[in-house]
Protein backbone atom coordinates (compact mmCIF):
# COMPACT_ATOMS: atom_id res chain seq x y z
CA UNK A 1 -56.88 21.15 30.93
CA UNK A 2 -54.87 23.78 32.53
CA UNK A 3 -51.15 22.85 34.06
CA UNK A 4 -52.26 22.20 37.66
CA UNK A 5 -55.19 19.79 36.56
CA UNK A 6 -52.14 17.88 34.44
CA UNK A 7 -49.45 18.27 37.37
CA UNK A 8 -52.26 16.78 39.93
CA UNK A 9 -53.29 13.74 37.11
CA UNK A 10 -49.48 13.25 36.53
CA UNK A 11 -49.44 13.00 40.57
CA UNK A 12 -51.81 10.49 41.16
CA UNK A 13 -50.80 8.33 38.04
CA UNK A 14 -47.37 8.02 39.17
CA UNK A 15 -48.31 6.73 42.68
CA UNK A 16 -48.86 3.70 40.70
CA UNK A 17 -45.52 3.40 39.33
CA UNK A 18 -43.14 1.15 41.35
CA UNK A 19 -40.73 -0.05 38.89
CA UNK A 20 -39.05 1.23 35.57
CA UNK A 21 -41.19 -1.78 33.93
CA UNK A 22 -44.13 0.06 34.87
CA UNK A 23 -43.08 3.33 33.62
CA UNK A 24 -41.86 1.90 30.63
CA UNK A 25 -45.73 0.48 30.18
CA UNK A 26 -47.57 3.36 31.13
CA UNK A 27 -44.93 5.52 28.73
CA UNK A 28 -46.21 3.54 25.87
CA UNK A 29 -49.70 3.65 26.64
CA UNK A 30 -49.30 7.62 27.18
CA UNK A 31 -47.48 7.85 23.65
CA UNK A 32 -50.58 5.46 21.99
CA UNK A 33 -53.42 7.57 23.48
CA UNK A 34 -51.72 10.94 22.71
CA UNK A 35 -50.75 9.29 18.79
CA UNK A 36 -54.65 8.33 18.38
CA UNK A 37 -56.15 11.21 19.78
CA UNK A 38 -54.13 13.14 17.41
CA UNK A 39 -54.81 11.29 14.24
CA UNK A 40 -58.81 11.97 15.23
CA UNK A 41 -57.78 15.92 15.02
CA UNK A 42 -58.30 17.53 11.45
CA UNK A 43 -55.29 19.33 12.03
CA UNK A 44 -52.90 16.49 12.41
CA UNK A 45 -54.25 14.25 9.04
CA UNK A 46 -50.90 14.56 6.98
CA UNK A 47 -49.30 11.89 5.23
CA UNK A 48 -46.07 12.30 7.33
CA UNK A 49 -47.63 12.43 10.81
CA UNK A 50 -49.98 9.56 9.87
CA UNK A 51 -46.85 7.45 9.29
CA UNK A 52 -44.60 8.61 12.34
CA UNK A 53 -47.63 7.71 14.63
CA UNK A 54 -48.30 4.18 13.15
CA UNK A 55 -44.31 4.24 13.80
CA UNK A 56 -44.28 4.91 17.41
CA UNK A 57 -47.40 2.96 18.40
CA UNK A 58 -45.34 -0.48 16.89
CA UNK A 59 -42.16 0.52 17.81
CA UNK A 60 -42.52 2.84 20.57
CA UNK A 61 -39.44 4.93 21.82
């Protein structure tokens, strides 16, 4: 995805965003998807990373 597809998905996600609650939700789901798409990448299997992104999907930030 190039930076205008992501600026125009960004766009029309936030019209749904009416109060910091719902940022706060959609900023955690964001942070999940991103953490498990990762781990499913061959690059990103290391012991460390494995363990920071079990971190953030319990704990977010």
């Amino acid at each position: 995805m190039d930076e205008k597809q992501l600026q125009a998905l960004a766009n029309e996600l936030a019209k749904n965003l009416k109060t910091p609650e719902d940022l706060s939700q959609f900023d955690r789901l964001l942070k999940k998807i991103s953490v498990e798409a990762a781990l499913k990448g061959s690059v990103w299997r290391t012991e460390i990373f494995v363990r920071l992104a079990h971190y953030l999907i319990n704990h977010g930030t």
